[in-house]
Protein backbone atom coordinates (compact mmCIF):
# COMPACT_ATOMS: atom_id res chain seq x y z
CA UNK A 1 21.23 0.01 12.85
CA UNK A 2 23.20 -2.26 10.36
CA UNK A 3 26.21 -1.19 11.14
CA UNK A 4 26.17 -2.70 14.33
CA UNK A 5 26.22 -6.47 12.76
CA UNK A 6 29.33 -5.50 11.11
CA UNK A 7 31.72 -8.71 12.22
CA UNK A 8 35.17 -6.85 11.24
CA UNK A 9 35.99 -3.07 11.91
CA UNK A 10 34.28 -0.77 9.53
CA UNK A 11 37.84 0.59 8.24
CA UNK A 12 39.07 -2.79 7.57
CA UNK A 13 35.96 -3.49 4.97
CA UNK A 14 35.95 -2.35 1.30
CA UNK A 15 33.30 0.03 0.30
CA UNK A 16 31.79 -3.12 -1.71
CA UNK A 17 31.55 -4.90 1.26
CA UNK A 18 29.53 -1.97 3.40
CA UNK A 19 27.18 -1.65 0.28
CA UNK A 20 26.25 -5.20 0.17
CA UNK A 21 26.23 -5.34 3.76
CA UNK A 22 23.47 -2.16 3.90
CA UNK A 23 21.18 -4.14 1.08
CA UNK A 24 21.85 -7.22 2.68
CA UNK A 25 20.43 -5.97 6.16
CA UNK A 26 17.91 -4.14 4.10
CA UNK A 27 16.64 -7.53 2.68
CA UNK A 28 17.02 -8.68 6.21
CA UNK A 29 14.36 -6.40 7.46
CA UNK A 30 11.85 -6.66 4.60
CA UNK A 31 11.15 -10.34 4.95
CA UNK A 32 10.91 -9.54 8.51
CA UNK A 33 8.28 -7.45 7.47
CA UNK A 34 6.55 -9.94 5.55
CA UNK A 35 6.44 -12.32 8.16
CA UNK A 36 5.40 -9.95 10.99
CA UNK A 37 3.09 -8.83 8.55
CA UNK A 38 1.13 -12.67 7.55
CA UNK A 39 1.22 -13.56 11.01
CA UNK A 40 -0.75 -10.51 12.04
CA UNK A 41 -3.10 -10.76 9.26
CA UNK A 42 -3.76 -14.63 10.29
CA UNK A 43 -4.00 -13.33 13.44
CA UNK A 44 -6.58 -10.40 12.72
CA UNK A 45 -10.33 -10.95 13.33
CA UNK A 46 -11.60 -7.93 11.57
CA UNK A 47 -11.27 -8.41 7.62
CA UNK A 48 -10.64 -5.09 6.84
CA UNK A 49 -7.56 -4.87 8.85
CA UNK A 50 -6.34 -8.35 7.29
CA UNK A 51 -6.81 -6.97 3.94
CA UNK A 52 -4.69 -4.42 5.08
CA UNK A 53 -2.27 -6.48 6.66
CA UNK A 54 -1.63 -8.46 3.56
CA UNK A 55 -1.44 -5.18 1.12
CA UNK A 56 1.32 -4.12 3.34
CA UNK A 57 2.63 -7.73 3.15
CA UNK A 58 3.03 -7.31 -0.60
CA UNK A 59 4.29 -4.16 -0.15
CA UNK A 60 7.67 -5.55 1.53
CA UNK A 61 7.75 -8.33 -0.88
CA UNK A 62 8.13 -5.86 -3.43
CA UNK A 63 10.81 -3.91 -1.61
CA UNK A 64 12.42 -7.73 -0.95
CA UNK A 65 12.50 -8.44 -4.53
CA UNK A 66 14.03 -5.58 -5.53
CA UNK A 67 16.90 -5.52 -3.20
CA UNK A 68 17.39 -9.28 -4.30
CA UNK A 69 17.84 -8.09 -7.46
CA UNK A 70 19.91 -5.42 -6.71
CA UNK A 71 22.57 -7.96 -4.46
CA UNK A 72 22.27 -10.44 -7.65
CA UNK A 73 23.71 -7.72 -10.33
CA UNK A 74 26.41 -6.54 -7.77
CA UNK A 75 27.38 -10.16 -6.45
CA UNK A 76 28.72 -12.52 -8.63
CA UNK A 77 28.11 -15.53 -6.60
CA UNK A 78 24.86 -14.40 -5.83
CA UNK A 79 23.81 -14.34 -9.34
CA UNK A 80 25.33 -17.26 -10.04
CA UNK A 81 23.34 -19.25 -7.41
CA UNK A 82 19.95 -17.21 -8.03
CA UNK A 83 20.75 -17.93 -11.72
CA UNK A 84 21.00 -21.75 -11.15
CA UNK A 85 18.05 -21.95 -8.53
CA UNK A 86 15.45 -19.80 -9.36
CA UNK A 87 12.97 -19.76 -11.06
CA UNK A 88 12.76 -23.73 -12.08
CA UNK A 89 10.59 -26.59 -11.60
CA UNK A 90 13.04 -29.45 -11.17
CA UNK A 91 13.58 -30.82 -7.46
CA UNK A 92 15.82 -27.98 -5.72
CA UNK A 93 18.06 -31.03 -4.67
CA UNK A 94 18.36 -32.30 -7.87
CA UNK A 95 19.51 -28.77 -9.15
CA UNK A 96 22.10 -28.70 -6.64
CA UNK A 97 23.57 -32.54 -7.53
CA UNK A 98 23.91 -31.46 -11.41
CA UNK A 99 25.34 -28.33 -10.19
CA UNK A 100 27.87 -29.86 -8.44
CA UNK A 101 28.50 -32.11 -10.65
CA UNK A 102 29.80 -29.15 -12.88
CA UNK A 103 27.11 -30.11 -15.55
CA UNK A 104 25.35 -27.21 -17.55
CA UNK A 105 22.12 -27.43 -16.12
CA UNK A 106 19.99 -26.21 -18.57
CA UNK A 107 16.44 -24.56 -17.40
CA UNK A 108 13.45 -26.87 -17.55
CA UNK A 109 12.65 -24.72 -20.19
CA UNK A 110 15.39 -26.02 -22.47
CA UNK A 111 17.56 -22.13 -22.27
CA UNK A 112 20.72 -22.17 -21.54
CA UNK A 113 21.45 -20.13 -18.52
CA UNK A 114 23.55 -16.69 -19.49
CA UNK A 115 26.62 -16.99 -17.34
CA UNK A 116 27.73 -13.39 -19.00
CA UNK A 117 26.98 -11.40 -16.22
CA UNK A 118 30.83 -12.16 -14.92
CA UNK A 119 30.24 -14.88 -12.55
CA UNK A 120 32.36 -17.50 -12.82
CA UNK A 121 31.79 -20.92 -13.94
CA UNK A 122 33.60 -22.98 -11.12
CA UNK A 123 32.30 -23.39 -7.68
CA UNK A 124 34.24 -22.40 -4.63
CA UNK A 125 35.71 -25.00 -2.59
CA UNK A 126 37.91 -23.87 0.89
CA UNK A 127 40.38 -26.66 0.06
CA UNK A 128 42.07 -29.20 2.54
CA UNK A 129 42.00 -27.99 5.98
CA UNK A 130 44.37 -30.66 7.60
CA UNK A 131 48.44 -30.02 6.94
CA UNK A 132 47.89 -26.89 5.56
């Protein structure tokens, strides 16, 4: 049950919390899924039940990918990462020197990313932790 990897008293969370929490753990479980399900198909020796196997595979990647999407319109950070990360061709390292660079990073494609979706711009840094 999800509830049970709450880390902080239910009470003391705000509803936005609990709901990304629930697709979070949901998301949790589906690539669990996935992965149970490839490793039995690998595993299988009758190709029927492989073929099966993987359908249901897909099936969960489905259900993964739409819960991603879900956390990405109701997370702002989350969108802006999946926004910058996603979906490109250059090294993944390389996107995440520009990004922290504070550079633009335009898409291989040459389209500039839409940041209107109310994420913000800067990244978040914690700050000193020594004399504070």
């Amino acid at each position: 049950m999800s509830s049970e990897n709450l880390h902080a008293p239910r009470e003391r969370l705000s509803k936005k919390a609990l709901t990304l929490h629930h697709a979070i753990v949901s998301l949790m479980e589906e690539l669990d899924a996935v992965d149970w399900y490839r490793q039995r198909s690998d595993d299988a020796e009758d190709e029927q039940l492989k073929g099966l196997l993987l359908h249901n595979m897909r099936e969960e990647m489905e259900h993964a990918s739409m819960l991603l999407e879900y956390i990405r319109r109701n997370d702002g950070d989350f969108d802006r990462f999946l926004k910058t990360y996603l979906f490109t061709t250059k090294p993944i390292l390389e996107i995440e020197e520009e990004a922290e660079k504070g550079g633009d990073s335009d898409r291989d494609d040459g389209k500039r990313r839409d940041r209107s979706a109310g994420a913000p711009e800067v990244g978040f840094t914690v700050g000193p932790l020594k004399g504070a």
